[in-house]
C-alpha atoms as a PDB file:
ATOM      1  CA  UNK A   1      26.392 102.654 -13.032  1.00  0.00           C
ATOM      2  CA  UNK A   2      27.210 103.173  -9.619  1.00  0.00           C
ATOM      3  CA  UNK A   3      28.104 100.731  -6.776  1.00  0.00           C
ATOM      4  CA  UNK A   4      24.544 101.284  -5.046  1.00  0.00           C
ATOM      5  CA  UNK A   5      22.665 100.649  -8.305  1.00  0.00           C
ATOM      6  CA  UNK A   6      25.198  97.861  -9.292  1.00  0.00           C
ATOM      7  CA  UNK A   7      24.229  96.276  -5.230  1.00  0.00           C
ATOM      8  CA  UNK A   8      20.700  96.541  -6.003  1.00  0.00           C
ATOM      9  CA  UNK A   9      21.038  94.448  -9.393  1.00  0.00           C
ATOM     10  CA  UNK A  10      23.150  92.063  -7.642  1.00  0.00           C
ATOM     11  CA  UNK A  11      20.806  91.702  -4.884  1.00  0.00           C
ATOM     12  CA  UNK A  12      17.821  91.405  -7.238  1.00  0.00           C
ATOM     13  CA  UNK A  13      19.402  88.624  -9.309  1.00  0.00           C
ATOM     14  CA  UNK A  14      20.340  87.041  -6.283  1.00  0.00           C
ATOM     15  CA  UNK A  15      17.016  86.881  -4.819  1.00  0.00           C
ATOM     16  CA  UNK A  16      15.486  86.054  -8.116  1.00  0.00           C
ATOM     17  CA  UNK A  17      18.196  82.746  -8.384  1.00  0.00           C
ATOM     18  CA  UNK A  18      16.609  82.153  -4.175  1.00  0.00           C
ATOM     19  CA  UNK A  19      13.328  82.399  -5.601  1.00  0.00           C
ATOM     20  CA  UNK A  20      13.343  80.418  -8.365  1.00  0.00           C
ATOM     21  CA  UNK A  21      15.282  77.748  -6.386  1.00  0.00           C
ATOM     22  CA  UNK A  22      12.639  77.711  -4.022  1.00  0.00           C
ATOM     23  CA  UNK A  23       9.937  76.904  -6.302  1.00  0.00           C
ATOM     24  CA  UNK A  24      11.798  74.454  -8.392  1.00  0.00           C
ATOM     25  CA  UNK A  25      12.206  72.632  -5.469  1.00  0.00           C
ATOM     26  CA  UNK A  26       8.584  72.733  -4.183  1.00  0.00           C
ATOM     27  CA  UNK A  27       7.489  71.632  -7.479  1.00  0.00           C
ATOM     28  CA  UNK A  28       9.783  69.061  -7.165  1.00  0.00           C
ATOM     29  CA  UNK A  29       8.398  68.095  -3.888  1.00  0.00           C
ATOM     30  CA  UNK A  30       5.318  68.279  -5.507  1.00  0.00           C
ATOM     31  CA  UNK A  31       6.114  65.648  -7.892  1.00  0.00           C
ATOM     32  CA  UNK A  32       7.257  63.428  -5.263  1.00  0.00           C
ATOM     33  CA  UNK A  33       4.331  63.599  -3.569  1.00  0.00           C
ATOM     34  CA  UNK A  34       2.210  62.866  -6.590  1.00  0.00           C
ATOM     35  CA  UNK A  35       3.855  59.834  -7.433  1.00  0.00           C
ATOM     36  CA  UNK A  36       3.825  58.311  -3.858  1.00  0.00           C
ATOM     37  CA  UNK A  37       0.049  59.346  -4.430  1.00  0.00           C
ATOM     38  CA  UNK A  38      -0.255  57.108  -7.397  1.00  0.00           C
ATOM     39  CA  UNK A  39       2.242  54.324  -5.722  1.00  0.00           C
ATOM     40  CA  UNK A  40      -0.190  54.076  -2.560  1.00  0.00           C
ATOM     41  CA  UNK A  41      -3.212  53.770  -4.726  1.00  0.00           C
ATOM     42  CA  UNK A  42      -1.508  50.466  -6.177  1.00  0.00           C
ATOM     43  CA  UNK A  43      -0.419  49.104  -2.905  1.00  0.00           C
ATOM     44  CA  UNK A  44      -4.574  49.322  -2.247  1.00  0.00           C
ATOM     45  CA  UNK A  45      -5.343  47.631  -5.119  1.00  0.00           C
ATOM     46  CA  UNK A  46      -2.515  44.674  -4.259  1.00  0.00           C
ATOM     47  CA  UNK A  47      -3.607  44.467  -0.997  1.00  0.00           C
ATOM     48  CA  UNK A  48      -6.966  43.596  -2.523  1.00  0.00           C
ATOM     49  CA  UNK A  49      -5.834  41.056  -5.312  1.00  0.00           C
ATOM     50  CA  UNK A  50      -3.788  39.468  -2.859  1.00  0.00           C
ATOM     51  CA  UNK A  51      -6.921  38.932  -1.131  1.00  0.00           C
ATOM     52  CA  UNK A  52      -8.662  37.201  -4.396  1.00  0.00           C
ATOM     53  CA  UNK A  53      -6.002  35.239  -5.454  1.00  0.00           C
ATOM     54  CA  UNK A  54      -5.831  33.917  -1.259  1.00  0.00           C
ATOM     55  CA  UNK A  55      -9.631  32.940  -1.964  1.00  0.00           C
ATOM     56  CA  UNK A  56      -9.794  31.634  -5.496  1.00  0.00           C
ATOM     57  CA  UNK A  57      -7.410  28.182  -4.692  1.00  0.00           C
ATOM     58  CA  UNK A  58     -10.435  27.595  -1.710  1.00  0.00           C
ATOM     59  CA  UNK A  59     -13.066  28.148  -4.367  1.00  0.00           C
ATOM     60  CA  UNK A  60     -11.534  25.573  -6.308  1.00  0.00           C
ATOM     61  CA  UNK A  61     -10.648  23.149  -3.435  1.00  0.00           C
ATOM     62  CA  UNK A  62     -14.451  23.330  -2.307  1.00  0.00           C
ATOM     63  CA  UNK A  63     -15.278  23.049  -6.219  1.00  0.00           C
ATOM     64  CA  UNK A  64     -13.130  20.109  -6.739  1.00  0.00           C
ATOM     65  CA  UNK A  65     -15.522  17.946  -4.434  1.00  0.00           C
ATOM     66  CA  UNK A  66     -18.299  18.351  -6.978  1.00  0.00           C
ATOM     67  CA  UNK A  67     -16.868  18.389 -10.244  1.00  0.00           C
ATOM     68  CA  UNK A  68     -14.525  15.574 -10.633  1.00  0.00           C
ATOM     69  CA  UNK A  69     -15.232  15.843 -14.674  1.00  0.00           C
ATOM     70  CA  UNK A  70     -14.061  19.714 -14.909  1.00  0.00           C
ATOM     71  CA  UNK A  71     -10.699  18.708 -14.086  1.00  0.00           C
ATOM     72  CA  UNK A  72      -9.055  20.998 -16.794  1.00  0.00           C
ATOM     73  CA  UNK A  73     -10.524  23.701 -15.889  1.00  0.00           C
ATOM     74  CA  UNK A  74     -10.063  23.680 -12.080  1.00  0.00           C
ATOM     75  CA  UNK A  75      -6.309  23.363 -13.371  1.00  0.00           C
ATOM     76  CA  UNK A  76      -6.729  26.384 -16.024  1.00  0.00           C
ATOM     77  CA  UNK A  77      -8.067  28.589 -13.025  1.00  0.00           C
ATOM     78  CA  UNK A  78      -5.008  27.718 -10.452  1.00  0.00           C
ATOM     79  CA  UNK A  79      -2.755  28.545 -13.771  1.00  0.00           C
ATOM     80  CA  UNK A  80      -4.338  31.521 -14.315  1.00  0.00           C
ATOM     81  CA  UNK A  81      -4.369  32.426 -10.532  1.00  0.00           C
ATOM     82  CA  UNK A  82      -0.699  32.107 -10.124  1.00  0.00           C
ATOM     83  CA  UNK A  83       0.154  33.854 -13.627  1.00  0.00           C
ATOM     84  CA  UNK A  84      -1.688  36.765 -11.924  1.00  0.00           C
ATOM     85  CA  UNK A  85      -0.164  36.242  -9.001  1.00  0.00           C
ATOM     86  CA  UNK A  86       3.305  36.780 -10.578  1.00  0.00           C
ATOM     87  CA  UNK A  87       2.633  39.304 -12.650  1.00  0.00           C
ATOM     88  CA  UNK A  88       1.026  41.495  -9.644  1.00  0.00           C
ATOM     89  CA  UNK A  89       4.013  41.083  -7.920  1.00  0.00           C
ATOM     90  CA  UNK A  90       5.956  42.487 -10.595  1.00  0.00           C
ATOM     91  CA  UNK A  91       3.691  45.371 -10.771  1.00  0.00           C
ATOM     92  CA  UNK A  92       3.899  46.360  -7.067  1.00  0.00           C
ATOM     93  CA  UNK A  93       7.476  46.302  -7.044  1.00  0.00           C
ATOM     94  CA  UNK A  94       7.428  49.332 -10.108  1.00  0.00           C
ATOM     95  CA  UNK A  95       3.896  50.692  -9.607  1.00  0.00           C
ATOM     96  CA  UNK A  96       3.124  52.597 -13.269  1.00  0.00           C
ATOM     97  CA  UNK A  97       5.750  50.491 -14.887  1.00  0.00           C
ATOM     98  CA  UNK A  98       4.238  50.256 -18.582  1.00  0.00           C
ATOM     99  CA  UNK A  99       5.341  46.644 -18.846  1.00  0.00           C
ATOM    100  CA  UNK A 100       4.573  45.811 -15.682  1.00  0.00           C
ATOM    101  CA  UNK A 101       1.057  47.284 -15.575  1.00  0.00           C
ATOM    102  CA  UNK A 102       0.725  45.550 -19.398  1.00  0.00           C
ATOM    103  CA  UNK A 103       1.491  41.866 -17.933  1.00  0.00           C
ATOM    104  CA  UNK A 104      -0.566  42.504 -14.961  1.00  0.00           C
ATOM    105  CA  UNK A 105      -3.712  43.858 -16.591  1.00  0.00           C
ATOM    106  CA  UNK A 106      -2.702  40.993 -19.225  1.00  0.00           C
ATOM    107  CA  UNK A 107      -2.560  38.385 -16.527  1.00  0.00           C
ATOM    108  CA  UNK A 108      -5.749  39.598 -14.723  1.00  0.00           C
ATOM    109  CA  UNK A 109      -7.869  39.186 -18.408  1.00  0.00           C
ATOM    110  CA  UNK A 110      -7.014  35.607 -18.376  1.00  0.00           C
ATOM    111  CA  UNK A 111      -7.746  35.310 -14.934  1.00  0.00           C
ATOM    112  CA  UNK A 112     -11.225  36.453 -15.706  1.00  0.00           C
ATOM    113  CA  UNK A 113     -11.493  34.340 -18.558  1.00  0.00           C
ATOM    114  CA  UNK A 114     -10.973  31.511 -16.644  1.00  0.00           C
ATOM    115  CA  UNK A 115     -12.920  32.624 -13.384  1.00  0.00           C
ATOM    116  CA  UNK A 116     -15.933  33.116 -15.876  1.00  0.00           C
ATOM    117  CA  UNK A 117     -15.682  29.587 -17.309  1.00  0.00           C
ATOM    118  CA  UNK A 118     -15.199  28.414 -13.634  1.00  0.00           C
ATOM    119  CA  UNK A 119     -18.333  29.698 -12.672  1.00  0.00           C
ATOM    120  CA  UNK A 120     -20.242  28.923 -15.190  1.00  0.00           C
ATOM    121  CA  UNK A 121     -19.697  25.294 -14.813  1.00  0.00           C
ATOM    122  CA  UNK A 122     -20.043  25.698 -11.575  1.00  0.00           C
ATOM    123  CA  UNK A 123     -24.240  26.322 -12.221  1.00  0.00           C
ATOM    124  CA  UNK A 124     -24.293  22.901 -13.612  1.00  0.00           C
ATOM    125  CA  UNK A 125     -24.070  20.953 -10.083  1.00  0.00           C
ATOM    126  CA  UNK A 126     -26.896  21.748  -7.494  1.00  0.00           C
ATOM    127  CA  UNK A 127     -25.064  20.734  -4.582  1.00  0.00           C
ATOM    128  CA  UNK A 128     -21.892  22.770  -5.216  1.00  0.00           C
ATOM    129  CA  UNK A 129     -23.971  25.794  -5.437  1.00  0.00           C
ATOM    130  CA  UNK A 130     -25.774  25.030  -2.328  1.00  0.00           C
ATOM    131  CA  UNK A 131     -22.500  23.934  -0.326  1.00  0.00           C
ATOM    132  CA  UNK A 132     -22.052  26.565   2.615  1.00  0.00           C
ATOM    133  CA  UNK A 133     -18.446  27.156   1.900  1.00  0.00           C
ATOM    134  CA  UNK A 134     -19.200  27.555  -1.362  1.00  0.00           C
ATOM    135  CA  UNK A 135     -21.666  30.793  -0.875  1.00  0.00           C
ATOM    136  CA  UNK A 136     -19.132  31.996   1.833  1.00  0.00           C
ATOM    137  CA  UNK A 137     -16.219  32.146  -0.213  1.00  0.00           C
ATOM    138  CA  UNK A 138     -18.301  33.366  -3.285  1.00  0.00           C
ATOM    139  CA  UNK A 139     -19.514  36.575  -0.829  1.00  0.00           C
ATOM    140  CA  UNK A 140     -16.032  37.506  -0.189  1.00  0.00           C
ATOM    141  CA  UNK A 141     -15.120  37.285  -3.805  1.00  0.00           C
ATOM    142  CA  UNK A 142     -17.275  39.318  -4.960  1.00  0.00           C
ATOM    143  CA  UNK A 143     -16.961  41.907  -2.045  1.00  0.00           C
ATOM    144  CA  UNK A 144     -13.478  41.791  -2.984  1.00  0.00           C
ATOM    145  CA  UNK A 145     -14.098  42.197  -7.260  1.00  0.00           C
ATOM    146  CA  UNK A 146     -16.046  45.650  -5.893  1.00  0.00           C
ATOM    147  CA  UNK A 147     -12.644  46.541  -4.007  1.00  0.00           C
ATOM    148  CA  UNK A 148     -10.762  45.675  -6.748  1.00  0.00           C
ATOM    149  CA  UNK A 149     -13.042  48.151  -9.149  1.00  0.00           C
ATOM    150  CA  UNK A 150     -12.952  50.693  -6.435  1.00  0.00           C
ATOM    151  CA  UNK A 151      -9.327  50.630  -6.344  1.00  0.00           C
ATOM    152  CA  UNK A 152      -8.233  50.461  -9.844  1.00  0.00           C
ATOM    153  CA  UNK A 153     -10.191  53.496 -10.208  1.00  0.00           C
ATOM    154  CA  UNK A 154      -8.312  55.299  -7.683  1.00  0.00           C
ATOM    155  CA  UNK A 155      -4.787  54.481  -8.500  1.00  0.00           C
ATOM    156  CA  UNK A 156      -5.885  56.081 -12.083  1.00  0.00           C
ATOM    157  CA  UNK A 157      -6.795  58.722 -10.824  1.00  0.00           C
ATOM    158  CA  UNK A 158      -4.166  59.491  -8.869  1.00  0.00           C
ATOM    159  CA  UNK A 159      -1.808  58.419 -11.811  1.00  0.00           C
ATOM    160  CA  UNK A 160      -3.296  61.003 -14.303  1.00  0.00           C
ATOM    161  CA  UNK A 161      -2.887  63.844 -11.908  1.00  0.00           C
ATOM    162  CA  UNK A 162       0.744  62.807 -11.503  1.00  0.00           C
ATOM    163  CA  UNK A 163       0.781  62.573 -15.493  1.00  0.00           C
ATOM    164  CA  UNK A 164      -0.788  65.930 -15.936  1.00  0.00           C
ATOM    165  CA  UNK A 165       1.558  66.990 -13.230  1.00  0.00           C
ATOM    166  CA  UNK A 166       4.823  66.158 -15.387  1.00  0.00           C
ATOM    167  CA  UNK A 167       3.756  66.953 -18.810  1.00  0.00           C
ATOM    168  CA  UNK A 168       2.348  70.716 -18.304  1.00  0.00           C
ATOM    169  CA  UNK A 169       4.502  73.347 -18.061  1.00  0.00           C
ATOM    170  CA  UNK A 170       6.564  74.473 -15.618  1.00  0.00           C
ATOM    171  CA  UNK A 171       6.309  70.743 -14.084  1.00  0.00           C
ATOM    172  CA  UNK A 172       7.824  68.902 -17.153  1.00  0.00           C
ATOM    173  CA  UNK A 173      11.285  70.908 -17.034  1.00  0.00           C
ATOM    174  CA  UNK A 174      11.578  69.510 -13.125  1.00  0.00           C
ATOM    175  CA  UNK A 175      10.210  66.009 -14.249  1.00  0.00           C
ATOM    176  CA  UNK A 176      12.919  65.882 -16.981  1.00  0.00           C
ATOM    177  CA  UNK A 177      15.637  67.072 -14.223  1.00  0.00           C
ATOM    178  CA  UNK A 178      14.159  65.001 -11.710  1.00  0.00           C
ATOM    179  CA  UNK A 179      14.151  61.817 -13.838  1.00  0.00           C
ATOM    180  CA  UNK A 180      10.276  61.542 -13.113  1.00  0.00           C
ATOM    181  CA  UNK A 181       8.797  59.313 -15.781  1.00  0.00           C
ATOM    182  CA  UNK A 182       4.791  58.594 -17.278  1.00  0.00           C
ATOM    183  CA  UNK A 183       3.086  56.336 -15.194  1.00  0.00           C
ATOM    184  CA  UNK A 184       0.815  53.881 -16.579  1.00  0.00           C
ATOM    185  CA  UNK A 185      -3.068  53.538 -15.870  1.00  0.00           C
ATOM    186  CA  UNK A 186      -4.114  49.827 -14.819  1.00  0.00           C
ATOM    187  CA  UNK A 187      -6.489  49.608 -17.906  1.00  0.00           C
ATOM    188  CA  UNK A 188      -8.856  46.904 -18.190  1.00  0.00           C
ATOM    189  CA  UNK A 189      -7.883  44.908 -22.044  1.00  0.00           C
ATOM    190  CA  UNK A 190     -10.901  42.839 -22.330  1.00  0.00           C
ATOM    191  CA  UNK A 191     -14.765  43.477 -22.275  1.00  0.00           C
ATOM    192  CA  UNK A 192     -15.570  40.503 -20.166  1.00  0.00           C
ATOM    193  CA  UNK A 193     -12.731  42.279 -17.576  1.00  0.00           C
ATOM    194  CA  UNK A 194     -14.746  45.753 -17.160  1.00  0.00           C
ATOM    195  CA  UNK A 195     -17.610  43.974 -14.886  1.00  0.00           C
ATOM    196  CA  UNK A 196     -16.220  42.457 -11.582  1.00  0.00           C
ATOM    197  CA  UNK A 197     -16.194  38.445 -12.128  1.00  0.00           C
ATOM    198  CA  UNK A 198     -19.825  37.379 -11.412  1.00  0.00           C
ATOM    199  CA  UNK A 199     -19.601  35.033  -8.596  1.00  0.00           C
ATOM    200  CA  UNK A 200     -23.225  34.502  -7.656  1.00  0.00           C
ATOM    201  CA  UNK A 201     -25.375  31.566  -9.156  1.00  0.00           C
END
C-alpha cells in the first residue's frame, strides 16, 4: 500500500467516524425533541385538570346549600379532589413517569367515582339543579372533561411516537447512550373513567 492509497483510507474512515457522528447526534436531537413533544402534551392536559379541580370545590360549595343530608359525600368528593390534585402534581413534575402516571390515572378513577356519586345525588333536589351557579359551573365542567379527553389523547400520542422512537433500531442504541427511558401512556383504569364525568341533569 502506498501513502496515497493509505491517505485515501484514512480520509474515508475519517469521514465515515464525521458522518456517523453527525447522525448519532441528530437522532439524538431527535429524541429530545420527541420527548419535549410528549412532555408538552402533559403540561396541556395539567393545565386542564388544574382547571377541574379549581371548579369542583365551587360545585360543592354551591351543592352544599341544598344537600345538608349528603354530607359524606360532599366530603368524599373534596378528598378525592385533592388526592388528584396531588397526584397530578407529581405527574407534571416527571411527565411519563410509570408511577407517577399510575397514581395519577389512579387518583383521577376515584375522582370519577366520586364526581359520579356527586352528581347523581345531585338529581334528587330540584332547586340545586335549577340554581344558576349551579348550571354555570356544570357548563365549564363539562367543557373542561372534553379538554381533558382531547388532551389525554394527545399526550399518547405523542408518547408512543417517542416510544416507537427509542425502541426501533438505530434509535434504541442512542436512547440507551442517551439515558432516554419508556414513557408511560395516561391510560384510563376504570370503565366509568373512559366517558368524561356527566355533569348535566
Amino acid at each position: 500500500m502506498n501513502l496515497s492509497s493509505g491517505l485515501i483510507v484514512l480520509i474515508a474512515m475519517g469521514t465515515f467516524v464525521v458522518l456517523a457522528l453527525l447522525y448519532g447526534v441528530s437522532l439524538y436531537n431527535n429524541l429530545v425533541t420527541l420527548k419535549n413533544r410528549f412532555e408538552n402534551a402533559f403540561a396541556q392536559i395539567d393545565v386542564q385538570l388544574k382547571r377541574r379541580y379549581e371548579l369542583i370545590p365551587n360545585l360543592v360549595e354551591v351543592a352544599k346549600g341544598f344537600m345538608k343530608h349528603e354530607r359524606e359525600t360532599l366530603e368524599a368528593v373534596i378528598k378525592a379532589r385533592n388526592a388528584a390534585f396531588s397526584a397530578g402534581q407529581a405527574a407534571a413534575a416527571s411527565p411519563g413517569n410509570a408511577a407517577a402516571m399510575q397514581g395519577l390515572s389512579t387518583a383521577e378513577t376515584a375522582l370519577a367515582g366520586s364526581m359520579t356519586k356527586f352528581l347523581g345525588l345531585a338529581e334528587a333536589y330540584p332547586d340545586l339543579k335549577a340554581n344558576q351557579n349551579m348550571l354555570s359551573l356544570q357548563e365549564e365542567l363539562s367543557s373542561t372533561e372534553n379538554k381533558v379527553a382531547f388532551a389525554r389523547q394527545a399526550y399518547n400520542d405523542a408518547v408512543m411516537v417517542f416510544n416507537t422512537a427509542i425502541e426501533t433500531f438505530p434509535g434504541l442504541l442512542v436512547a440507551g447512550f442517551g439515558g432516554f427511558q419508556r414513557a408511560t401512556l395516561f391510560e384510563v383504569t376504570a370503565p366509568e373513567q373512559r366517558e368524561a364525568v356527566k355533569v348535566q341533569f
